[in-house]
C-alpha atoms as a PDB file:
ATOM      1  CA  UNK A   1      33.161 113.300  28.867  1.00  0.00           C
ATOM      2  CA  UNK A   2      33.807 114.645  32.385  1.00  0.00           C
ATOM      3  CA  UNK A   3      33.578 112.109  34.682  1.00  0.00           C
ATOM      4  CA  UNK A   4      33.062 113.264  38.577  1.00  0.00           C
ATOM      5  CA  UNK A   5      33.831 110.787  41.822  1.00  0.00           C
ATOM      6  CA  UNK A   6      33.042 113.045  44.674  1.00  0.00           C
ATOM      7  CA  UNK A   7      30.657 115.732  44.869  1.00  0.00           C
ATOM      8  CA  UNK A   8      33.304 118.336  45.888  1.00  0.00           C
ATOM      9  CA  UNK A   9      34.166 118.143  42.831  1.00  0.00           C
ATOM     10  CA  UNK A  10      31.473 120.317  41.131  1.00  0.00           C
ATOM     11  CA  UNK A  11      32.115 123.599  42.555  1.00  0.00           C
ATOM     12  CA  UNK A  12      28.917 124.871  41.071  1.00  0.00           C
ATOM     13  CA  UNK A  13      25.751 123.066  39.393  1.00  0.00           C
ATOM     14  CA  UNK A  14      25.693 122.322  36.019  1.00  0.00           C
ATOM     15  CA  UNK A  15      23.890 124.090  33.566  1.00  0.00           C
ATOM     16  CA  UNK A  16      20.176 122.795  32.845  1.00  0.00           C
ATOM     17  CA  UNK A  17      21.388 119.373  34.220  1.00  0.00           C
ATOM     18  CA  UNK A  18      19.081 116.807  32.568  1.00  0.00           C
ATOM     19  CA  UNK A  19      19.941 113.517  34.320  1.00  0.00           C
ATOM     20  CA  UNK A  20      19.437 109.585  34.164  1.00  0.00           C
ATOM     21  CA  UNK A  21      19.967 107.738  37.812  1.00  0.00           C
ATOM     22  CA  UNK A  22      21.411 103.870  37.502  1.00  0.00           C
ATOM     23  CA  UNK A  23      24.107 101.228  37.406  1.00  0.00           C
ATOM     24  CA  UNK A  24      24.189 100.756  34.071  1.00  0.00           C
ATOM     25  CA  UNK A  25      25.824  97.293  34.284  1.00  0.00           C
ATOM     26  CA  UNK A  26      25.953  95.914  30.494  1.00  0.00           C
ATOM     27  CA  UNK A  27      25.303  99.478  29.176  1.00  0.00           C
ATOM     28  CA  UNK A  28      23.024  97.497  26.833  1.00  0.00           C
ATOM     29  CA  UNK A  29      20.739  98.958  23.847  1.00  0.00           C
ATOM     30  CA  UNK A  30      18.326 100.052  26.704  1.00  0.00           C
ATOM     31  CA  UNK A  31      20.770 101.602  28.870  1.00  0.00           C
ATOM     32  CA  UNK A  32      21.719 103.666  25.327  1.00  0.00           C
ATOM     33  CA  UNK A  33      18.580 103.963  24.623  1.00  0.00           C
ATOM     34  CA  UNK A  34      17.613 106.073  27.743  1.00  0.00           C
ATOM     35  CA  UNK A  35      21.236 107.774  27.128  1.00  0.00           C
ATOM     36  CA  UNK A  36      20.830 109.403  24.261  1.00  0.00           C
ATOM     37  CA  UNK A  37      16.841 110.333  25.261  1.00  0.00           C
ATOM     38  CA  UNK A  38      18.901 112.269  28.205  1.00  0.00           C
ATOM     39  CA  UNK A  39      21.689 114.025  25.494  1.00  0.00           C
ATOM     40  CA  UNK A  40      18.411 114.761  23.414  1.00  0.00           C
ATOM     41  CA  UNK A  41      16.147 117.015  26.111  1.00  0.00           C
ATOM     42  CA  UNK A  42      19.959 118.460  27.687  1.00  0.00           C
ATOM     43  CA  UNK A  43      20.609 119.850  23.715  1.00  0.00           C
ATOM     44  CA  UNK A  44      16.611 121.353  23.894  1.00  0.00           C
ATOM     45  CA  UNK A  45      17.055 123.199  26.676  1.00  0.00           C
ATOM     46  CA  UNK A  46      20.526 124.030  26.247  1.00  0.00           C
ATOM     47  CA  UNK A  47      21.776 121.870  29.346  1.00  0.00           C
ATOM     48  CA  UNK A  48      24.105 119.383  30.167  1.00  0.00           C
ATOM     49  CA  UNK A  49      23.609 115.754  29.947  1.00  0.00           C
ATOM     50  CA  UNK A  50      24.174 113.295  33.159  1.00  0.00           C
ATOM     51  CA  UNK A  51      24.177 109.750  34.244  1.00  0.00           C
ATOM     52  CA  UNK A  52      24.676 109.284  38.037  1.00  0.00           C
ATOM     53  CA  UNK A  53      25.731 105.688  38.593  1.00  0.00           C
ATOM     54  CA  UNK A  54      28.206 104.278  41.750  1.00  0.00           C
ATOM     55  CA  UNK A  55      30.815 102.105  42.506  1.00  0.00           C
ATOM     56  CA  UNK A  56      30.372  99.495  43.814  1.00  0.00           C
ATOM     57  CA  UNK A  57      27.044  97.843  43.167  1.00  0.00           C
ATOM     58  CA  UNK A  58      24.442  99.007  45.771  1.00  0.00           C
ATOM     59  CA  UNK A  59      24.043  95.248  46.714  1.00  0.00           C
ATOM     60  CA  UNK A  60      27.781  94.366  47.374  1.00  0.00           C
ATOM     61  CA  UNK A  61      27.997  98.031  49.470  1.00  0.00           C
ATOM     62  CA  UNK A  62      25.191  96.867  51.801  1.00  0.00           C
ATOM     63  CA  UNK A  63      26.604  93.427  52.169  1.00  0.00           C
ATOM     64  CA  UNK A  64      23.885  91.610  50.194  1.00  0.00           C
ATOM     65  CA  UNK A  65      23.924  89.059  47.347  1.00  0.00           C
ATOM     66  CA  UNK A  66      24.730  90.310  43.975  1.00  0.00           C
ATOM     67  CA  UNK A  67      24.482  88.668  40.145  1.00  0.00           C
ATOM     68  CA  UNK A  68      27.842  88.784  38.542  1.00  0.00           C
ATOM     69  CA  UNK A  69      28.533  92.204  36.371  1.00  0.00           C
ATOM     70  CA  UNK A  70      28.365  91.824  32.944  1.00  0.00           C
ATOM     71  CA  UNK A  71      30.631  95.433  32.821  1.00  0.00           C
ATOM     72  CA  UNK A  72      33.652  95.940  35.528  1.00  0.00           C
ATOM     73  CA  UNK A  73      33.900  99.732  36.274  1.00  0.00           C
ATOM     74  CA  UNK A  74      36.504 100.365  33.680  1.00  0.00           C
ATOM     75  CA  UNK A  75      34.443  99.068  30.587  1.00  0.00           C
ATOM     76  CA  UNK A  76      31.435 101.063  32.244  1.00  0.00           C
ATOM     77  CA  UNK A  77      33.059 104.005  31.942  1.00  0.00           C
ATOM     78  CA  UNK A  78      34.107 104.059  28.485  1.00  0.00           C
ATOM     79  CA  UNK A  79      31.122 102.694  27.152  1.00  0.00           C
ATOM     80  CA  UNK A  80      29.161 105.578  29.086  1.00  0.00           C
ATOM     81  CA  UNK A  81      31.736 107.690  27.418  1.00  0.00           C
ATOM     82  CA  UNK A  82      31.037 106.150  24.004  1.00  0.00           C
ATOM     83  CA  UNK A  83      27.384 107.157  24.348  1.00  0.00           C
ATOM     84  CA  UNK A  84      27.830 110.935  23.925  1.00  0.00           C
ATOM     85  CA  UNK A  85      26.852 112.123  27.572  1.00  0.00           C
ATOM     86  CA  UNK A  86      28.633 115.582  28.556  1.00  0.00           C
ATOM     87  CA  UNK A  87      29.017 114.304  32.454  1.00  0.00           C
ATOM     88  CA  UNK A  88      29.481 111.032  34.663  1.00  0.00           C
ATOM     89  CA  UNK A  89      29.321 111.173  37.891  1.00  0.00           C
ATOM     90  CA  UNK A  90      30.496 108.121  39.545  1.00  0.00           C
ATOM     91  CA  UNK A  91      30.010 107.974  43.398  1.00  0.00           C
ATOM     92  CA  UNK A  92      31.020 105.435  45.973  1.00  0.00           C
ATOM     93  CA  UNK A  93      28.256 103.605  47.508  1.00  0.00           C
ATOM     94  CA  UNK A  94      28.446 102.921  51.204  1.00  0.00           C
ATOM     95  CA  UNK A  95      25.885 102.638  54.147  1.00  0.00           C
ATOM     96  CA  UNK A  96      26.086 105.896  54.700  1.00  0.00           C
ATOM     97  CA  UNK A  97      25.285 107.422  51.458  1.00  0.00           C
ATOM     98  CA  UNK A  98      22.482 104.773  51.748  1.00  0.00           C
ATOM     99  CA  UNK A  99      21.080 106.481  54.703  1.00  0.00           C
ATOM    100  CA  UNK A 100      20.531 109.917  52.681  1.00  0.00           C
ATOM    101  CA  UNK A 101      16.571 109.939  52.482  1.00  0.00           C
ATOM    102  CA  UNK A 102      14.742 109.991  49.098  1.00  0.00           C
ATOM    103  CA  UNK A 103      13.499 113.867  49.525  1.00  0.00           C
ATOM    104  CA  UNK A 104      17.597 115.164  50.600  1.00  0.00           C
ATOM    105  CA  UNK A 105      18.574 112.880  48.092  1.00  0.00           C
ATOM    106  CA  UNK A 106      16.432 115.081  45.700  1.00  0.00           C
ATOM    107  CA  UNK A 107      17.153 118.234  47.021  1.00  0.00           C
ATOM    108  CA  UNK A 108      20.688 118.266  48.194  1.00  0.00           C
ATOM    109  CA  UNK A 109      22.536 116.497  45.635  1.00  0.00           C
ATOM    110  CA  UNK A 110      20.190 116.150  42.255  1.00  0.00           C
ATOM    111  CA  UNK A 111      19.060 119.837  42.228  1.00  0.00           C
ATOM    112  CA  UNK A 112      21.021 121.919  44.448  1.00  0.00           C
ATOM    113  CA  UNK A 113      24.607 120.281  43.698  1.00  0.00           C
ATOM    114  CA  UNK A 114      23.985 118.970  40.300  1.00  0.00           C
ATOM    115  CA  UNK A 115      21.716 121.382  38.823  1.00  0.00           C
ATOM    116  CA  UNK A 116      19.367 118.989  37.954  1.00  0.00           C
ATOM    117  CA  UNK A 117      16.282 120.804  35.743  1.00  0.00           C
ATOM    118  CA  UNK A 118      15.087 117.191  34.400  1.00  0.00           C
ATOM    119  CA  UNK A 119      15.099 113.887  35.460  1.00  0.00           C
ATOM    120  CA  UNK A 120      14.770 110.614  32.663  1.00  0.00           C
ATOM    121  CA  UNK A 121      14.344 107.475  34.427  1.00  0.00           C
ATOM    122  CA  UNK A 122      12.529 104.022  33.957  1.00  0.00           C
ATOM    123  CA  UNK A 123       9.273 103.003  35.249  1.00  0.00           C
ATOM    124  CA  UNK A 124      10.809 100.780  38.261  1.00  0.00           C
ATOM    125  CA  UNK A 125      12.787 103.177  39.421  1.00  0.00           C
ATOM    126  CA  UNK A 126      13.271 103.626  42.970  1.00  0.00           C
ATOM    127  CA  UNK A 127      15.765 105.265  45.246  1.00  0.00           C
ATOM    128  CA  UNK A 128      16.938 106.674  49.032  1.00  0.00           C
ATOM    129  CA  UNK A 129      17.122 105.398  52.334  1.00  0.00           C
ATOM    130  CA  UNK A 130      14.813 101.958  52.348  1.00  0.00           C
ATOM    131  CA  UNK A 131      14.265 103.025  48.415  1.00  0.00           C
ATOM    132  CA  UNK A 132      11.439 104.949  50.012  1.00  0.00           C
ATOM    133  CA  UNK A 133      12.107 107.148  46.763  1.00  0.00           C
ATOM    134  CA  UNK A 134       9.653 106.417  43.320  1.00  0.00           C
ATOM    135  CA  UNK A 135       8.466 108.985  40.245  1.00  0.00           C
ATOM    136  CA  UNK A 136       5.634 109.931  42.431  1.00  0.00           C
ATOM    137  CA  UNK A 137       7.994 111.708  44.909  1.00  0.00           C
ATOM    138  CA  UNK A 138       9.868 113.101  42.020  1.00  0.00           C
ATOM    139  CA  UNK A 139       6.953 114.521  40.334  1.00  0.00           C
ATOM    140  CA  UNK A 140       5.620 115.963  43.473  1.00  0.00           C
ATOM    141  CA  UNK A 141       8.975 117.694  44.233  1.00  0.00           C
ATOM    142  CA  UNK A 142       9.633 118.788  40.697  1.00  0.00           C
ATOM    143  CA  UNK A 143       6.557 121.372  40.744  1.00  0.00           C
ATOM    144  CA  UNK A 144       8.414 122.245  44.301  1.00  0.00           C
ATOM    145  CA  UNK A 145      12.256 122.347  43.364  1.00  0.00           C
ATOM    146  CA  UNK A 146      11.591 122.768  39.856  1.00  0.00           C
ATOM    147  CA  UNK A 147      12.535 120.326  37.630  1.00  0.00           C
ATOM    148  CA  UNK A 148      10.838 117.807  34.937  1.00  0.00           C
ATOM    149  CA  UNK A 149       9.967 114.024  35.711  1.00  0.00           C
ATOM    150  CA  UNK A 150      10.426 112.262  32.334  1.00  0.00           C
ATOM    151  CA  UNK A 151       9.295 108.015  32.759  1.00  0.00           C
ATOM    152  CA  UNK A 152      11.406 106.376  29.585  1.00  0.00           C
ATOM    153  CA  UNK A 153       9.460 103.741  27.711  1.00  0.00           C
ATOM    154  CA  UNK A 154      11.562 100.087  28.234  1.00  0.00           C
ATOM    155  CA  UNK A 155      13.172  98.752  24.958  1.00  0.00           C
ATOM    156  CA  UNK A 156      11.938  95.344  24.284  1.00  0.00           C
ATOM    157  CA  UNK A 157      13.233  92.605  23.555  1.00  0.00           C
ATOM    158  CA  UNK A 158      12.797  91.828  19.484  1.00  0.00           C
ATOM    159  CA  UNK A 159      12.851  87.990  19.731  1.00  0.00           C
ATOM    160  CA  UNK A 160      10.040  87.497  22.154  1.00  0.00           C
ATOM    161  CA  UNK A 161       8.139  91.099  22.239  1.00  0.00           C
ATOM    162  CA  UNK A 162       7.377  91.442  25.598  1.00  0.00           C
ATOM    163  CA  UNK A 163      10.609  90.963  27.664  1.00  0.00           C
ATOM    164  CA  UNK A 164      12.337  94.207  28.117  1.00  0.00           C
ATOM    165  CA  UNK A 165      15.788  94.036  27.280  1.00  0.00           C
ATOM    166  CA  UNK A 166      17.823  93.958  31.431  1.00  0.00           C
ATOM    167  CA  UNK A 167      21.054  93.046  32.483  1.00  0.00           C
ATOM    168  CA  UNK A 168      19.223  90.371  33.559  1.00  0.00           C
ATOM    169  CA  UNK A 169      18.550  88.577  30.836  1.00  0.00           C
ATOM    170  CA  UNK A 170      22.054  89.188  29.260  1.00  0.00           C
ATOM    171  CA  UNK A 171      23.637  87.668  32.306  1.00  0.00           C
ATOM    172  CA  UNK A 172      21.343  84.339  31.556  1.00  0.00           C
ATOM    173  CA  UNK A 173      22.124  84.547  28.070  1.00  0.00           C
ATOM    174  CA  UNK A 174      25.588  84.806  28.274  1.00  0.00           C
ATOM    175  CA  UNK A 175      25.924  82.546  30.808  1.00  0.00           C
ATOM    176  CA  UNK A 176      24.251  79.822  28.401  1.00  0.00           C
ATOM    177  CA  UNK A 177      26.429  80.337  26.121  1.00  0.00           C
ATOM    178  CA  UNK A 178      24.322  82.387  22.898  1.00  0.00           C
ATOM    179  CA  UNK A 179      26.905  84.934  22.633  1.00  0.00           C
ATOM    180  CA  UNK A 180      25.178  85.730  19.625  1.00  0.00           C
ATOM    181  CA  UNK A 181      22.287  86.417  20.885  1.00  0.00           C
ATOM    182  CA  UNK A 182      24.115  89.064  23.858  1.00  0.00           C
ATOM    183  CA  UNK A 183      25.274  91.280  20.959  1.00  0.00           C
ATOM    184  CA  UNK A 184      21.399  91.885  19.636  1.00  0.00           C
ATOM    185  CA  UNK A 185      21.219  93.365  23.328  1.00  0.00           C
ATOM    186  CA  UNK A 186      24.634  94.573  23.837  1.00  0.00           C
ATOM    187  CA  UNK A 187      24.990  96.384  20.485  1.00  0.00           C
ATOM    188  CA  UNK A 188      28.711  94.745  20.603  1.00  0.00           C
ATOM    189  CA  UNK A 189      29.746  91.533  21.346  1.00  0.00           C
ATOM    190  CA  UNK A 190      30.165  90.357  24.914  1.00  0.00           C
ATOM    191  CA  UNK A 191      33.964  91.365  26.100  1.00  0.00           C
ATOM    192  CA  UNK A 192      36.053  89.550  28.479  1.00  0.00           C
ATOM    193  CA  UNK A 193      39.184  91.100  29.519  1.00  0.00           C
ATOM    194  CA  UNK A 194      42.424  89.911  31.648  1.00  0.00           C
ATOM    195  CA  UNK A 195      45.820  89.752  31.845  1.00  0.00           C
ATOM    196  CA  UNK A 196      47.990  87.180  29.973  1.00  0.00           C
ATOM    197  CA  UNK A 197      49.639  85.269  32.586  1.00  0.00           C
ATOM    198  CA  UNK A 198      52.068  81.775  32.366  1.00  0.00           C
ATOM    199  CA  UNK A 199      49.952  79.025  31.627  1.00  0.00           C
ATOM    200  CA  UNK A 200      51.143  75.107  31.587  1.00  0.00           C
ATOM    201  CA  UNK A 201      53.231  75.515  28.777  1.00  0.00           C
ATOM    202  CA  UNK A 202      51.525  72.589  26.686  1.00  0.00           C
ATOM    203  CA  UNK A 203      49.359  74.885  23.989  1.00  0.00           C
ATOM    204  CA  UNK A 204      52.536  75.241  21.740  1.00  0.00           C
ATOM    205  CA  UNK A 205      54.715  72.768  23.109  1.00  0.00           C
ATOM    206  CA  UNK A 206      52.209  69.595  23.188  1.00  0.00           C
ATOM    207  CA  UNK A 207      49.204  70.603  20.607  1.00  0.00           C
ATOM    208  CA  UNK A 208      51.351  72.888  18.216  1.00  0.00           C
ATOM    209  CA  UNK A 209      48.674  76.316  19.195  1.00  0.00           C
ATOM    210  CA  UNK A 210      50.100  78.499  21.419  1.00  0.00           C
ATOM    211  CA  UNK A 211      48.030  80.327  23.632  1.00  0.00           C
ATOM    212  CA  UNK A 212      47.619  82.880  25.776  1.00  0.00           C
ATOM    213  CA  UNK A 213      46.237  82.365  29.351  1.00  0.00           C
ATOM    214  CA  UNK A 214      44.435  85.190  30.610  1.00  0.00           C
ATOM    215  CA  UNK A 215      43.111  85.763  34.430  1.00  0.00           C
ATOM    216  CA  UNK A 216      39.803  86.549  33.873  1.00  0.00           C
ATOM    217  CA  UNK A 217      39.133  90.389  35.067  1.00  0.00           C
ATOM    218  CA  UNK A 218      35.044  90.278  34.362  1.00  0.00           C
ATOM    219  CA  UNK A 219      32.843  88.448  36.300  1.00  0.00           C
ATOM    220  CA  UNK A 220      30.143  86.938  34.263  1.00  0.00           C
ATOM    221  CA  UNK A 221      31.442  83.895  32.832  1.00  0.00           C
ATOM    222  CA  UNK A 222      30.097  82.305  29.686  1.00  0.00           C
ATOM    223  CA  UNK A 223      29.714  79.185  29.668  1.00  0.00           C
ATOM    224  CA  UNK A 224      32.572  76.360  29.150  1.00  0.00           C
ATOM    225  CA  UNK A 225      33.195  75.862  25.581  1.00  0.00           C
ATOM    226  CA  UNK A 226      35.182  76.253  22.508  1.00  0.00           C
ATOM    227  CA  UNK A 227      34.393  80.286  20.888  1.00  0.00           C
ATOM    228  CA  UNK A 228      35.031  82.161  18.067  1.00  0.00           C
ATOM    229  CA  UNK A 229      36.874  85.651  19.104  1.00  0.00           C
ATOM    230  CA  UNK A 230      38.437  88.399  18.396  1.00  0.00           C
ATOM    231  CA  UNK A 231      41.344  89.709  20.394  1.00  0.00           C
ATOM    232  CA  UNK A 232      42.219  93.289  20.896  1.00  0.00           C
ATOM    233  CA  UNK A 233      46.127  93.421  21.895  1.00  0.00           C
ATOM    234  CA  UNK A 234      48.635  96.249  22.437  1.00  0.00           C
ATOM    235  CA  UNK A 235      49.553  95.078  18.482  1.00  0.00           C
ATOM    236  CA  UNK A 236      46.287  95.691  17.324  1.00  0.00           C
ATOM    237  CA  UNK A 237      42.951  93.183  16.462  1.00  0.00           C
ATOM    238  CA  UNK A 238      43.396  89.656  15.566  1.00  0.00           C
ATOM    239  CA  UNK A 239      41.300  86.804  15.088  1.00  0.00           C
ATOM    240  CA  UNK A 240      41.126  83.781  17.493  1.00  0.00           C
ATOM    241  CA  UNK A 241      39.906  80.469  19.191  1.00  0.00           C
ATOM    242  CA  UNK A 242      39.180  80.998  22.532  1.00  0.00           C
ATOM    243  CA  UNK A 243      38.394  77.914  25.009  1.00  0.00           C
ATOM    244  CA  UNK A 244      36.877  78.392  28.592  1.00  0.00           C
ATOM    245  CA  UNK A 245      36.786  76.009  31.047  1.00  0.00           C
ATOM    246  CA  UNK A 246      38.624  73.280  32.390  1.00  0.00           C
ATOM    247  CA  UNK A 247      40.333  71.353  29.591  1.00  0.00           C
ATOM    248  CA  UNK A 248      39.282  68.289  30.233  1.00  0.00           C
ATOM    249  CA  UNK A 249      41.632  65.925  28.417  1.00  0.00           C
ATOM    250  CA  UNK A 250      44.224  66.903  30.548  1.00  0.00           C
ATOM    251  CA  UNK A 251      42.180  65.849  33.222  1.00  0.00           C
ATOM    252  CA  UNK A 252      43.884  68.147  35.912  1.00  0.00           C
ATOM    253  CA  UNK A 253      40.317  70.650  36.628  1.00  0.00           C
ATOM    254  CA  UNK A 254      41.967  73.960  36.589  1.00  0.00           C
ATOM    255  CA  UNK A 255      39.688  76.617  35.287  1.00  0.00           C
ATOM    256  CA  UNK A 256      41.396  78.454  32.561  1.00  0.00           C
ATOM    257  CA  UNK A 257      40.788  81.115  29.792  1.00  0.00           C
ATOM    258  CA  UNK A 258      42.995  80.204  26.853  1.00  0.00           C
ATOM    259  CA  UNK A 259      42.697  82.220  24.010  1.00  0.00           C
ATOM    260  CA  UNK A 260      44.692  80.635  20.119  1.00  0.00           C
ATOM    261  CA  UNK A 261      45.431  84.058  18.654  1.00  0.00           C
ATOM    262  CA  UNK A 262      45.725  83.347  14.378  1.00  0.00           C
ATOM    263  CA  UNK A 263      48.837  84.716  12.865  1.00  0.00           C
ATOM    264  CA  UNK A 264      50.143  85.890  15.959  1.00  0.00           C
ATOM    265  CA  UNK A 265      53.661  85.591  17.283  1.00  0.00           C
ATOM    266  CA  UNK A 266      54.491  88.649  19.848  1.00  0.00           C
ATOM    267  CA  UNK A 267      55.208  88.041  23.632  1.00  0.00           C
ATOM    268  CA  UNK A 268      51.800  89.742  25.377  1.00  0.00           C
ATOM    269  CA  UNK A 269      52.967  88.351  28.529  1.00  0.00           C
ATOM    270  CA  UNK A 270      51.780  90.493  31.618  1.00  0.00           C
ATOM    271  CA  UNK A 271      49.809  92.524  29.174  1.00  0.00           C
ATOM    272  CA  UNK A 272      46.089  92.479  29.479  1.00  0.00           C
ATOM    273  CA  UNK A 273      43.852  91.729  26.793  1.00  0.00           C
ATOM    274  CA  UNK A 274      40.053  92.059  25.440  1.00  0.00           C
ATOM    275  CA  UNK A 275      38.377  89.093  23.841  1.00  0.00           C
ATOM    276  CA  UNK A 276      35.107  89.720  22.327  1.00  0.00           C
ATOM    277  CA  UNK A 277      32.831  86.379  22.031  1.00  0.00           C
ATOM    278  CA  UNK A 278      31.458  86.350  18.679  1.00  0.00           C
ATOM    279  CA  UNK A 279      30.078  83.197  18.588  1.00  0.00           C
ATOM    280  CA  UNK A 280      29.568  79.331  20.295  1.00  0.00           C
ATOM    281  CA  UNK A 281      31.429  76.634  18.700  1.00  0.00           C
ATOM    282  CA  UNK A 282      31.020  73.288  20.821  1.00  0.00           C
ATOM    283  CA  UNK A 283      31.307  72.078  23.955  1.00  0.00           C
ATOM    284  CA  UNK A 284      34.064  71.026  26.214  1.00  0.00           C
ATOM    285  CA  UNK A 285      34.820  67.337  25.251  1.00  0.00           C
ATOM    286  CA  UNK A 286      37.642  64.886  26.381  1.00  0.00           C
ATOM    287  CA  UNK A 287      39.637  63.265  23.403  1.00  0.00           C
ATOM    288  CA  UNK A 288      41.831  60.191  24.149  1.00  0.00           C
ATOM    289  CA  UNK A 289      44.520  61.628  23.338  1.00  0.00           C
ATOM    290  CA  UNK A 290      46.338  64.702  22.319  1.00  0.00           C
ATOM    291  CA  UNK A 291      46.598  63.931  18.445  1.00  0.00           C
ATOM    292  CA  UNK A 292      42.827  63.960  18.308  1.00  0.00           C
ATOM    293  CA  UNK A 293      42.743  67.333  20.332  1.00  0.00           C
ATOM    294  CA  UNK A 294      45.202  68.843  18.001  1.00  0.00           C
ATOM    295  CA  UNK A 295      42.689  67.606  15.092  1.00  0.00           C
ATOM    296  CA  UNK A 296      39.849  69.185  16.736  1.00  0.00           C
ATOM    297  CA  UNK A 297      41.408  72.230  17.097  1.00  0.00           C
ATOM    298  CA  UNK A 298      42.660  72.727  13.814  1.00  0.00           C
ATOM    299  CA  UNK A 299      38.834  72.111  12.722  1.00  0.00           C
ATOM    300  CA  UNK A 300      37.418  74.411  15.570  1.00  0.00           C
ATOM    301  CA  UNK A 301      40.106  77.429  13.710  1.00  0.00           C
ATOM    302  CA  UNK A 302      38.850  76.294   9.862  1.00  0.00           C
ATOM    303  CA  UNK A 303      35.242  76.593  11.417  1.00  0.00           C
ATOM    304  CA  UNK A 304      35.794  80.144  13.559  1.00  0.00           C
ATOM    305  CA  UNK A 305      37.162  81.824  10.466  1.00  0.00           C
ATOM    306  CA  UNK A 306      34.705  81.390   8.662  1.00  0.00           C
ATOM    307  CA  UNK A 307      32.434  82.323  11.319  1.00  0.00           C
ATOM    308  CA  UNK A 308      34.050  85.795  11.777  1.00  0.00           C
ATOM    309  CA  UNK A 309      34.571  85.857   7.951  1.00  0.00           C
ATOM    310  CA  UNK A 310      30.611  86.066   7.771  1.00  0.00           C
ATOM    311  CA  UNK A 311      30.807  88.439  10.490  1.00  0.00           C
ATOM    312  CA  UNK A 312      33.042  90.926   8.637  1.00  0.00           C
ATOM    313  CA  UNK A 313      36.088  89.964  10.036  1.00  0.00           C
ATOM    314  CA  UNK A 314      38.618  89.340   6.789  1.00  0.00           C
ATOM    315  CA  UNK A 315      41.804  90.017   8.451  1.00  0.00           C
ATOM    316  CA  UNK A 316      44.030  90.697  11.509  1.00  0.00           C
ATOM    317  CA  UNK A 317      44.650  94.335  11.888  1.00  0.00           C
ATOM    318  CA  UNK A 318      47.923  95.149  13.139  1.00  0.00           C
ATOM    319  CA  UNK A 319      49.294  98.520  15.014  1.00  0.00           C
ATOM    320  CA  UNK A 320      52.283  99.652  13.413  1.00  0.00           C
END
């Protein structure tokens, strides 16, 4: 995948250019979906297949209220790159590239810098200065400029039939906890990634499960709660117990991210870690004492194993 963060970097258009317009925040099964309809009509007319997205959010640019990401940038990119596309181009977002009207948006920088020859987009979709921009305009300039205006069916959601699958509704799911559920949408489980940092030194010294305390990179949250995981490390994929939230029987409020990595003993301090939610054990609860947490705990690891044992998960895989 070529990935492009300034327009002076293409030097001339693309061939064919068949491209999808949006922030693809989740790069969920409809995001793919549309993806792959794009690498489909750029390999019929022998083009080349783009996504146009920015960084930052359009919201957070413009000063206005935004809804957590369920991707950061980094994750973005390499699932765009997982889903085939020849070209990403990645462009900041600021008040003035907001100003650019709908029809120069068109013109200057979809056909005449990008090369665009077909457009795939959603049926919502709307864009330039006061998102004055809609299919109608596109269609209408298309028999001017050139180029095809392809509307993309939504994907729905299976479970209810009528509820297009958004990064909206991931957001609320995740954030209720049914990471399950995220991964029918997702195609993957719901990541969290951070860096291990010192925590309060009472996981292995006090409970007898070292952990490692990561500061949480992604901004979606699930909810607090006990989860079965699996952690990618610089030594490879391992299975885990991960709890989120505030520990209450210590009864000090922090919020923390500790993840029990099974059969585990390197030092992964100031590295930075992925932990993929696989599934919802329990909630939060305060014990009376540390003995009972330490019971709990051991229970919570018996249950997650078999949990990701279900879930294909049979062993830790190491790097060598």
């Amino acid at each position: 995948m070529q990935l492009v963060e300034t327009l002076d970097q293409i030097s001339t258009p693309f061939q064919n250019a068949v491209v999808t317009i949006g922030n693809f925040d989740g790069v969920h099964k409809g995001h793919q979906a549309l993806l792959h309809q794009v690498i489909k009509k750029a390999r019929q007319i022998s083009g080349i297949s783009v996504a146009l997205t920015f960084e930052p959010h359009p919201l957070r640019a413009l000063g206005i209220a935004s809804p957590p990401l369920i991707t950061r940038h980094d994750q973005k990119m390499e699932l765009l790159e997982q889903s085939g596309i020849d070209v990403v181009v990645c462009l900041t977002f600021d008040k003035e590239f907001a100003a650019i009207t709908a029809h120069d948006f068109i013109s200057d920088i979809l056909v005449n810098k990008i090369g665009m020859k077909a457009i795939i987009i959603g049926p919502d979709y709307t864009f330039g200065k006061n998102r004055t921009g809609n299919i109608a305009l596109l269609k209408e300039q298309g028999r001017i400029l050139g180029f095809e205006t392809i509307v993309a069916d939504w994907i729905s959601d299976a479970a209810s039939g009528t509820r297009r699958i958004s990064s909206t509704r991931i957001r609320e799911i995740v954030m209720n906890g049914k990471v399950e559920q995220a991964k029918k949408y997702l195609g993957r489980h719901y990541q969290i990634r951070g860096k291990v940092i010192t925590g309060r030194n009472r996981g292995g010294s006090q409970l007898g499960f070292p952990t490692a305390n990561i500061k949480l990179h992604d901004e979606l949250c699930p909810k607090f709660g006990v989860y079965a995981v699996t952690v990618e490390t610089v030594h490879g994929i391992f299975m885990g117990v991960a709890n989120i939230g505030i520990s209450p029987t210590f009864d000090d409020h922090i919020f923390t991210v500790e993840v029990h990595i099974l059969d585990f003993d390197h030092d992964i301090y100031g590295t930075r870690i992925r932990v993929n939610m696989v599934a919802r054990l329990r909630d939060e609860k305060k014990f009376s004492n540390l003995t009972q947490l330490s019971h709990q705990i051991q229970k919570d690891i018996d249950i997650a194993k078999d949990i990701l044992k279900k879930n294909g998960y049979t062993k830790n895989h190491y790097i060598s």
